[in-house]
Protein backbone atom coordinates (compact mmCIF):
# COMPACT_ATOMS: atom_id res chain seq x y z
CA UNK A 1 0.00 0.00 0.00
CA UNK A 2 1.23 3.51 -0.93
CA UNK A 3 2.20 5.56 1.77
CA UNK A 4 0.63 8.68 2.95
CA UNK A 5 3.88 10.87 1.64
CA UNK A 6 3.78 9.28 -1.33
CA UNK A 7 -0.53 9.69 -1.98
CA UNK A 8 0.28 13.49 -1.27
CA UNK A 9 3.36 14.27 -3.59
CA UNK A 10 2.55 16.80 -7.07
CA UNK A 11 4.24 15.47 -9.73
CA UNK A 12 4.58 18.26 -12.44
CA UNK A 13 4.98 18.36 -15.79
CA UNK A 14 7.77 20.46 -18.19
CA UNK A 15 5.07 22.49 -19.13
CA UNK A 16 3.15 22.46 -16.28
CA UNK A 17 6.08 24.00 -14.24
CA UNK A 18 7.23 26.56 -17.06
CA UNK A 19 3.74 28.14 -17.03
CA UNK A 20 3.84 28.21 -13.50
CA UNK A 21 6.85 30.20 -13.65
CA UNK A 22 6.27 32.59 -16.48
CA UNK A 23 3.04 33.36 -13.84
CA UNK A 24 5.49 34.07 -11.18
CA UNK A 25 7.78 36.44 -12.76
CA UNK A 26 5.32 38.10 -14.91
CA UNK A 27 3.64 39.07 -11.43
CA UNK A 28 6.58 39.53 -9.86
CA UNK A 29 8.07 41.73 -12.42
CA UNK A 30 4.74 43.34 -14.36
CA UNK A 31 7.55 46.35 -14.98
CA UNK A 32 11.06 46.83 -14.38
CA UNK A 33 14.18 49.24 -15.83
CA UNK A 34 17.23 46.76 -16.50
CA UNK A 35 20.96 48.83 -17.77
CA UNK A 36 22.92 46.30 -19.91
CA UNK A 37 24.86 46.08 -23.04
CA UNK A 38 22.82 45.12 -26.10
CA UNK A 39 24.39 41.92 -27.76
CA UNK A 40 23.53 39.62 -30.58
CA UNK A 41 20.87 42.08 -32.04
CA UNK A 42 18.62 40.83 -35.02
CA UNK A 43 15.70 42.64 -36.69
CA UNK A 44 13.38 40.05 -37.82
CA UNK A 45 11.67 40.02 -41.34
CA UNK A 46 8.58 40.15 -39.34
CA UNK A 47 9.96 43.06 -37.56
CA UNK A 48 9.96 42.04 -34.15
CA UNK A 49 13.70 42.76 -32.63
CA UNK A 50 15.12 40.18 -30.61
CA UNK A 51 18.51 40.90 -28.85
CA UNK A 52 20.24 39.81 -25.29
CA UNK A 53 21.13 42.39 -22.57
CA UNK A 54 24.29 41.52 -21.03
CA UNK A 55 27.00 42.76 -18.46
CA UNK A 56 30.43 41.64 -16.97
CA UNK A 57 28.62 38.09 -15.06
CA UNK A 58 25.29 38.01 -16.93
CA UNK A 59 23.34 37.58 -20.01
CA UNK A 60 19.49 38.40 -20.73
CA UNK A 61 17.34 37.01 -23.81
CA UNK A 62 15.22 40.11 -25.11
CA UNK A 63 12.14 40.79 -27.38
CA UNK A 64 10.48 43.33 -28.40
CA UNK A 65 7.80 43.09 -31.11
CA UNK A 66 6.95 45.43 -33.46
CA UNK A 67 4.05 46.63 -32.04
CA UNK A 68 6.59 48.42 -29.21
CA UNK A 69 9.67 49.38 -31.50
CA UNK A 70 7.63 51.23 -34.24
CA UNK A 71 7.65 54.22 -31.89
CA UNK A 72 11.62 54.06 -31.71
CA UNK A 73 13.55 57.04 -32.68
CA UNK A 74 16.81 55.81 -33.12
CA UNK A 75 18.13 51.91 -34.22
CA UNK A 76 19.50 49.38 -31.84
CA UNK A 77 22.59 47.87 -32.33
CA UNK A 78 25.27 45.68 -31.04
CA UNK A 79 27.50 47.01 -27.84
CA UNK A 80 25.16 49.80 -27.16
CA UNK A 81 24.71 50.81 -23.78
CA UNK A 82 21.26 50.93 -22.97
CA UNK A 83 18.01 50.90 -20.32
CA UNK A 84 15.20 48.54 -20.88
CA UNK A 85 11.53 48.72 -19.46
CA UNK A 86 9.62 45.97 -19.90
CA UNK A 87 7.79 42.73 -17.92
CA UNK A 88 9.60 39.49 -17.16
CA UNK A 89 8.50 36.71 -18.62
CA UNK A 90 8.74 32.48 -20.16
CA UNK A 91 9.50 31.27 -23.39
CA UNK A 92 7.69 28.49 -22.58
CA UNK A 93 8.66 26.09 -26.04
CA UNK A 94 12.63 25.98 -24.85
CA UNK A 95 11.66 27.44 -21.02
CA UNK A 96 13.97 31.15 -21.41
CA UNK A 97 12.95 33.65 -19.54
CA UNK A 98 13.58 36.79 -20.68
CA UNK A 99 12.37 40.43 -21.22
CA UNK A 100 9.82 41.62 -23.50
CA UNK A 101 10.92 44.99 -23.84
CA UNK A 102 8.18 48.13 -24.00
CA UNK A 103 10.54 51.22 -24.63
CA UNK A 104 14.49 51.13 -25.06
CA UNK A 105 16.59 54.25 -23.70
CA UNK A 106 20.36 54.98 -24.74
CA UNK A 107 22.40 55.47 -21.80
CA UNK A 108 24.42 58.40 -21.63
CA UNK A 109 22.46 60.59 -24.62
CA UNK A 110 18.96 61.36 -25.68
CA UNK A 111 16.96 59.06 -27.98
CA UNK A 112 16.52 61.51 -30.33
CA UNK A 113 19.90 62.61 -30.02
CA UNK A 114 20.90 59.34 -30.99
CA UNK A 115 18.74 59.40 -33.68
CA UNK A 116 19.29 62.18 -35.33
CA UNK A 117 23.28 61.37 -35.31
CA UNK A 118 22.19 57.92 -36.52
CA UNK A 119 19.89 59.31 -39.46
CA UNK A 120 22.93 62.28 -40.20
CA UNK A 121 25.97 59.80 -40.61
CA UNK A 122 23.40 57.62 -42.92
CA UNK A 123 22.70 60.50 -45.08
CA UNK A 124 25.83 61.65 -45.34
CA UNK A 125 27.15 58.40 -46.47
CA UNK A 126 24.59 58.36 -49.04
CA UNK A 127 25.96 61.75 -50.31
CA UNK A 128 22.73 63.43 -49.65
CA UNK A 129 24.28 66.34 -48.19
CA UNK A 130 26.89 66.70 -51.07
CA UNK A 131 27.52 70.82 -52.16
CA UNK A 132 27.68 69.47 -55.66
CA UNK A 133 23.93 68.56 -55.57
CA UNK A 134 23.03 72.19 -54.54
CA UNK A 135 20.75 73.98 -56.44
CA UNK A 136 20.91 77.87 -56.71
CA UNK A 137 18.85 80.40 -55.06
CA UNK A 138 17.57 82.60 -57.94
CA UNK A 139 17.76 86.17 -57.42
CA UNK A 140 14.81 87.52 -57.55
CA UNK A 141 11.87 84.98 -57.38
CA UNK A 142 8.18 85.86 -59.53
CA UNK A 143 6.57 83.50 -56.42
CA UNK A 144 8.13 81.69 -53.07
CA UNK A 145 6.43 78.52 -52.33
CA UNK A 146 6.06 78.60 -48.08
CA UNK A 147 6.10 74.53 -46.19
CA UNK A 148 4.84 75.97 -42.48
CA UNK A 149 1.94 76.07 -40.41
CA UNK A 150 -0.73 79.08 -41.68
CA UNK A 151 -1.25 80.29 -37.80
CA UNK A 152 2.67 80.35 -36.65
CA UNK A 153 4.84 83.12 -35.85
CA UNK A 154 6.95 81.90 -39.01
CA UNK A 155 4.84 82.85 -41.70
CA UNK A 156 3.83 85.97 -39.93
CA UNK A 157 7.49 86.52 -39.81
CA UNK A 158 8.27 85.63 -43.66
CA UNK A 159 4.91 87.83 -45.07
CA UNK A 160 6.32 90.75 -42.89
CA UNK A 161 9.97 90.91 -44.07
CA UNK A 162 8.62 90.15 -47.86
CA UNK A 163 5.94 93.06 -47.63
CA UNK A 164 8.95 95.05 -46.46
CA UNK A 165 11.63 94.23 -48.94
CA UNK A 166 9.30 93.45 -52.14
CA UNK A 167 5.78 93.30 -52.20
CA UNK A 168 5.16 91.90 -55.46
CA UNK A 169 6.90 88.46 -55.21
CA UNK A 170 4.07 86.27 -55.24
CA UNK A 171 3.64 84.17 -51.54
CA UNK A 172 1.60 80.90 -51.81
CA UNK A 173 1.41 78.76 -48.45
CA UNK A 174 1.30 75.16 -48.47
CA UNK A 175 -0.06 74.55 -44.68
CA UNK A 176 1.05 71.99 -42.64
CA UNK A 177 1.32 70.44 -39.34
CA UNK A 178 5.10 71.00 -37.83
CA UNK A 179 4.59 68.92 -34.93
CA UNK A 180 3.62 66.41 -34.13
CA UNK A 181 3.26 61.93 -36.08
CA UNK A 182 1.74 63.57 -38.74
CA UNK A 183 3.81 66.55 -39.20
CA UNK A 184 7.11 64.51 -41.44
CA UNK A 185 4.67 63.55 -44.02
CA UNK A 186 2.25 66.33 -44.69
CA UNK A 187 5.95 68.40 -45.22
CA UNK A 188 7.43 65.72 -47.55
CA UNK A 189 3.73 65.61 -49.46
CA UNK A 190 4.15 70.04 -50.05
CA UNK A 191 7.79 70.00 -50.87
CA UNK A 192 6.68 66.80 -53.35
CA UNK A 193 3.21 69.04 -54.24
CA UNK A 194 5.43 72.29 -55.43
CA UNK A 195 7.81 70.41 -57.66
CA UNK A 196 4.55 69.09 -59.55
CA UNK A 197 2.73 72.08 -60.02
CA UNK A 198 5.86 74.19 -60.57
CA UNK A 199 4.10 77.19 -59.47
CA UNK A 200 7.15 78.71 -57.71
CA UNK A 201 10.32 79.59 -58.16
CA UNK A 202 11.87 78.69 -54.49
CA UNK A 203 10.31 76.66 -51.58
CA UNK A 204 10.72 78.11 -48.28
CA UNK A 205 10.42 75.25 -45.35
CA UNK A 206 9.93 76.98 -42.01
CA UNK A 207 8.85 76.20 -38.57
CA UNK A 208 9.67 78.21 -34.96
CA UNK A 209 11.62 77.73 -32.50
CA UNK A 210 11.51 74.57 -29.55
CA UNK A 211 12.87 72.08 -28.73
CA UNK A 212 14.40 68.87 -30.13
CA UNK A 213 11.06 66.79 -29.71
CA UNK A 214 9.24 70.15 -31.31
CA UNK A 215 11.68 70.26 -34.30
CA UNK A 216 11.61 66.35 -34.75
CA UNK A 217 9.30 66.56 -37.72
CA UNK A 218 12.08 68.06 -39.76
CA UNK A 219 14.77 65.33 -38.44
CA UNK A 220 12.83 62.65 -40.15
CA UNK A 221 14.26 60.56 -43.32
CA UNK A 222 10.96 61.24 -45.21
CA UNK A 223 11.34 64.89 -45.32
CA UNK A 224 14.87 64.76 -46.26
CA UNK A 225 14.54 62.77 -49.26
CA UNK A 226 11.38 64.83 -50.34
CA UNK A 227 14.04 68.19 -49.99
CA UNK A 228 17.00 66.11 -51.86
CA UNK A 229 14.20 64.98 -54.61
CA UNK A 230 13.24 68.43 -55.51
CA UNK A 231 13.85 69.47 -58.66
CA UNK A 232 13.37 73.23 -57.15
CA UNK A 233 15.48 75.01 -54.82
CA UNK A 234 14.56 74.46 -51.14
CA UNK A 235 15.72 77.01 -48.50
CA UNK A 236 15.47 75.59 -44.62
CA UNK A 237 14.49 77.96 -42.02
CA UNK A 238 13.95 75.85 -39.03
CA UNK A 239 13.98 76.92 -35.19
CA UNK A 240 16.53 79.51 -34.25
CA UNK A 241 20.44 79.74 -35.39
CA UNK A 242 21.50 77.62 -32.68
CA UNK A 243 18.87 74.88 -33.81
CA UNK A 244 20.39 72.31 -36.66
CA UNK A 245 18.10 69.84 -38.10
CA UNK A 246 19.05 66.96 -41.11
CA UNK A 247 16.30 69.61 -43.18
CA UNK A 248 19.19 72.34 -42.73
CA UNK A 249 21.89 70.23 -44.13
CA UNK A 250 19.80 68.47 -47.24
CA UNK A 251 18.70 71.95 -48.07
CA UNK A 252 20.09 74.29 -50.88
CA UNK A 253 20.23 76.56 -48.28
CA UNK A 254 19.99 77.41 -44.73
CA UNK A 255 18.60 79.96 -43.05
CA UNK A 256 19.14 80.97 -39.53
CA UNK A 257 15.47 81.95 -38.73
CA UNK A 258 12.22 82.19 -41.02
CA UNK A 259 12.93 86.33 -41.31
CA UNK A 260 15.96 85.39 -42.49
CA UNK A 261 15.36 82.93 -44.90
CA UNK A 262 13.01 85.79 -46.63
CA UNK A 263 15.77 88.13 -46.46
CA UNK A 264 17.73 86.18 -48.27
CA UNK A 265 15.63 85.08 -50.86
CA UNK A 266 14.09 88.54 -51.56
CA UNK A 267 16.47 91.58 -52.20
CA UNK A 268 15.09 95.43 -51.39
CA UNK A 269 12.73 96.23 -53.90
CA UNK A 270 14.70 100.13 -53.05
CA UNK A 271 18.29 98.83 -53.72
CA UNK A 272 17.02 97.34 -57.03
CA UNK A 273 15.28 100.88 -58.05
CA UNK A 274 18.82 102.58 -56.88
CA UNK A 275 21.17 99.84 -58.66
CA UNK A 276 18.65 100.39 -61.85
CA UNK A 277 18.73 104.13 -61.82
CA UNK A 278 22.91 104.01 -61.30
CA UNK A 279 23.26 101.26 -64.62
CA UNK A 280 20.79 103.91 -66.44
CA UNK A 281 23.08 106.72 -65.66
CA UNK A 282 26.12 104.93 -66.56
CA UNK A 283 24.81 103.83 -69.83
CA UNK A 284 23.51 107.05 -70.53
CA UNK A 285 27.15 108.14 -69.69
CA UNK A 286 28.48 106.00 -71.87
CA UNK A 287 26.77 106.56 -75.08
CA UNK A 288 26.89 109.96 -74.56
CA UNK A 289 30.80 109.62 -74.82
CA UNK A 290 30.30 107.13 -77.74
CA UNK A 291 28.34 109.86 -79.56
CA UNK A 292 30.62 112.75 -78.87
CA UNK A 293 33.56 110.43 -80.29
CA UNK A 294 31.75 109.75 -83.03
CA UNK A 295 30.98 113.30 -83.89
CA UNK A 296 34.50 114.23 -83.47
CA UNK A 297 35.41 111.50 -86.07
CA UNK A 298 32.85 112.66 -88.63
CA UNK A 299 33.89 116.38 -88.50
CA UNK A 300 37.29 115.21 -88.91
CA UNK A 301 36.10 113.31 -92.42
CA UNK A 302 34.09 115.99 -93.20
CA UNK A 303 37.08 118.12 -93.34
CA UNK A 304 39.28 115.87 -95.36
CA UNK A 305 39.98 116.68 -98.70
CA UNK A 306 38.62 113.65 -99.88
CA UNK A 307 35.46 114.76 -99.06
CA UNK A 308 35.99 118.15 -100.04
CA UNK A 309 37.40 117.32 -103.36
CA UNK A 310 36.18 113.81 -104.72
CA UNK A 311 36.64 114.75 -108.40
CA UNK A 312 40.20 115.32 -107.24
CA UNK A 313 40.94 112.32 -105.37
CA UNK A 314 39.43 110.66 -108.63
CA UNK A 315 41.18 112.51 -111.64
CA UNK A 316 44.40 111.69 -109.02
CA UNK A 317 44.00 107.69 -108.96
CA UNK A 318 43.04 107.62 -112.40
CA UNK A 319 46.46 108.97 -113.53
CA UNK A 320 48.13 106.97 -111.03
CA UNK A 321 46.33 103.47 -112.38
CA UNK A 322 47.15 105.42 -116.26
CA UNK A 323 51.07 105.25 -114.85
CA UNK A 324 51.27 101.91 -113.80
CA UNK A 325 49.71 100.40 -116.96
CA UNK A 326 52.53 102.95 -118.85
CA UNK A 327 55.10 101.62 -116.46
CA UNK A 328 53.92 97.97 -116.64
CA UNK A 329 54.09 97.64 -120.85
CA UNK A 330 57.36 98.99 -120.88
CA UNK A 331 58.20 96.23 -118.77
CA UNK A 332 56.75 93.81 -120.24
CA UNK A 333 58.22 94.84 -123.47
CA UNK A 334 61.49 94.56 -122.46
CA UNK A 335 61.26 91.06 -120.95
CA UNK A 336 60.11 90.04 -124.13
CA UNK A 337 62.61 91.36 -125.83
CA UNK A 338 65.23 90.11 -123.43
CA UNK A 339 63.67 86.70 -123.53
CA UNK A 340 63.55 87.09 -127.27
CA UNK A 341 67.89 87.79 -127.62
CA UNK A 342 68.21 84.79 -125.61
CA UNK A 343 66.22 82.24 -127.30
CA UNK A 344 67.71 82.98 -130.70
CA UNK A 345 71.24 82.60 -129.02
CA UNK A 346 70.17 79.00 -127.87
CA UNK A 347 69.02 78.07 -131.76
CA UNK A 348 72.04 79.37 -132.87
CA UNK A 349 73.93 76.82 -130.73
CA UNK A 350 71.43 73.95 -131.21
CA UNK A 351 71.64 74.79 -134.65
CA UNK A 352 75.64 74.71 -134.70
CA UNK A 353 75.50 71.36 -132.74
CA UNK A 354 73.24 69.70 -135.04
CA UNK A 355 75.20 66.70 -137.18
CA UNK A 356 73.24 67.06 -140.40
CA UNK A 357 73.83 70.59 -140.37
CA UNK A 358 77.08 69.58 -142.17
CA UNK A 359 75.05 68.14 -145.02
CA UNK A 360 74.70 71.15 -146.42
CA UNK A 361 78.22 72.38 -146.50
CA UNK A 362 78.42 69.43 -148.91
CA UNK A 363 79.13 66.31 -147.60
CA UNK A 364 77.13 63.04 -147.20
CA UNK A 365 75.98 60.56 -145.14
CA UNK A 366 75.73 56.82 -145.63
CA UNK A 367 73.49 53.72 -143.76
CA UNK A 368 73.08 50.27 -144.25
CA UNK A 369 69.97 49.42 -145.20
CA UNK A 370 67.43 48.28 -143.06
CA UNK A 371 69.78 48.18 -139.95
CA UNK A 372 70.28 52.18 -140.28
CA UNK A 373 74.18 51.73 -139.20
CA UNK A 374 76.73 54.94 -140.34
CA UNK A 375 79.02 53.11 -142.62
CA UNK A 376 82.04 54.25 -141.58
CA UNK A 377 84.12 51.75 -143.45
CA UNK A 378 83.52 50.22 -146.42
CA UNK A 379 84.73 47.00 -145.27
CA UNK A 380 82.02 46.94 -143.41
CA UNK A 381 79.74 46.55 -146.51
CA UNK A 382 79.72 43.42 -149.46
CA UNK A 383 78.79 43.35 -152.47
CA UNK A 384 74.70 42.99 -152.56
CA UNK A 385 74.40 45.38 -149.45
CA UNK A 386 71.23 48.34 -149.66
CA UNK A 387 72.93 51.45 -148.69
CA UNK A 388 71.10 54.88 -148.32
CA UNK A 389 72.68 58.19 -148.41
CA UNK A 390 71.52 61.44 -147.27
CA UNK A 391 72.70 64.63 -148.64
CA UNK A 392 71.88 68.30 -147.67
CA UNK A 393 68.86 68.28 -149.93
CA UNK A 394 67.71 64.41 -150.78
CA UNK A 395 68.21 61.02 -150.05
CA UNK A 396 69.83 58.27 -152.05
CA UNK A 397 69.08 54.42 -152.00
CA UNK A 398 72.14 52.66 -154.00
CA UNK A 399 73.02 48.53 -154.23
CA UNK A 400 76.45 47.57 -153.92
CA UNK A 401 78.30 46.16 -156.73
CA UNK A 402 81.95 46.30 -156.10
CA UNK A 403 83.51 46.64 -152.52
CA UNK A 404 87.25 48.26 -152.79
């Protein structure tokens, strides 16, 4: 028979005991801060993050699902230094326990801080922030395109200075939110909506002053490749000088503060009259000295004797041309003649040179017949031979009879 010990002894199972566990801690621990050193940190396809927390004697298996890390500013990675909050809790299939993380903090510097340097070196690597991809500001826009909120101080700001400095530049206002989860893509959607209706010449984006979380909006990756995307010239006027923001650096340009950003897009509409009424005056200067050069040069031809006396000039360069057609047969005459003397010296010598010239004096010359050979000899003839003679005046054929 079974003992009493043995009828009251619980014999659990794996599972049994790993549920009863995960109930402990997750009571236990419904929400705790743990520091630790992020290790072995993967970003699942499904986007849940898993990751292990660990320090100099310890090591703690992490999740947290997407649902959680959506709202994270800045990207996880290995050997970063960070604070967790979140519930313990089982694995039950291989019996971990670990933490499922609710919100991640870096130790040592701000989320967004983090972020933002995070997002900046990204960028920069990309060559988003290149000067090379800068597009120039014109100088005096027909219409400024305006990416702000219609009831903040920067718009008042911008219409003020503009009114000021140039009041016929066209100002259209593409409102948005600048705070805020919506805020990053109702900006990217006006800088996107200007370059497709090309109504303007410049976009202005502009926001206020506050602080980092305020500003965020303009931090964002979405608004930065909207800005680099832009086929127009984008100007950032974000926060106040000291404030920097990844719009500032994408930018064409940046602008310390909203007034400033329509200073520098809109010259004096005064200085323009006065620079205008100074090139007038010049010009007027100038082609008033033109004109009295000119004058000067035409009284001087007027006074020539060329234009006093054109008959003259004429009756003067036709004797001249009657000169050197005088001068030029003369010339040519004696060439000829020169050339003539020394031609008939060359026949004289050609004639002198000439072997049948003898002929005439009256001797003879004889061939064989049909060779054409100058007998020389008569041995070198026989009796039979066809000879041919030339004289002065004729030719001979003869057949020889006797050889001597």
């Amino acid at each position: 028979m079974p003992s009493n010990e043995q009828k009251e002894k619980h014999i659990y199972t794996v599972s049994e005991i790993t549920k009863y566990i995960r109930v402990i801690l997750e009571d236990s621990f419904p929400g705790v801060w743990i520091e630790g050193e992020i290790s072995n940190f993967v970003l699942h396809t499904s986007g849940h993050m898993y990751f292990s927390l660990k320090d100099a004697n310890s090591v703690l298996k992490c999740a947290m699902f997407k649902r959680a890390n959506m709202a994270l500013k800045f990207k996880p990675k290995d050997g970063m230094k960070v604070l967790c909050f979140g519930k313990l809790s089982v694995y039950e299939a291989r019996g971990d326990y670990q933490l499922i993380a609710e919100e991640i903090e870096p130790k040592g510097v701000g989320a967004l801080q983090l972020a933002f340097q995070q997002l900046k070196e990204k960028l920069q690597k990309e060559g988003i922030f290149d000067q090379s991809h800068k597009i120039p500001i014109p100088h005096l826009p027909t219409a400024i395109g305006v990416v702000t909120s219609p009831t903040g101080a920067a718009i008042r700001d911008i219409l003020n200075i503009a009114r000021r400095r140039f009041s016929n530049v066209e100002i259209i206002i593409n409102p948005v939110k600048v705070q805020g989860a919506e805020a990053k893509d109702e900006i990217a959607a006006a800088v996107r909506g200007f370059n497709k209706l090309k109504n303007v010449d410049v976009i202005i984006v502009a926001r206020g002053g506050g602080s980092l979380e305020d500003l965020w909006p303009f931090n964002e990756e979405v608004v930065a490749r909207a800005i680099y995307d832009s086929e127009l010239p984008v100007i950032s006027a974000v926060g106040h000088e000291i404030d920097f923001t990844i719009c500032d650096f994408v930018s064409d340009l940046r602008a310390p503060t909203p007034s400033a950003a329509a200073e520098l897009v809109l010259p004096r509409k005064d200085d323009l009259i006065n620079q205008i009424n100074t090139a007038l005056i010049r010009l007027k200067n100038s082609l008033s000295g033109m004109v009295d050069m000119l004058s000067e040069r035409l009284a001087g031809l007027r006074d020539s004797y060329a234009l006093r006396q054109p008959i003259n000039m004429i009756i003067q360069h036709v004797q001249e041309v009657d000169d050197l057609k005088k001068d030029l047969s003369l010339r040519i005459d004696h060439i000829v003649k020169m050339r003539g003397e020394s031609f008939g010296s060359v026949i004289g010598k050609l004639e002198a040179l000439n072997p049948l010239a003898i002929l005439n004096r009256g001797y003879s010359v004889t061939v064989k017949l049909p060779s054409g050979k100058i007998i020389r000899d008569s041995a070198a003839l026989s009796k039979g031979d066809m000879v041919e003679t030339k004289f002065g005046k004729g030719v001979v054929k003869s057949k020889i009879e006797e050889v001597g």
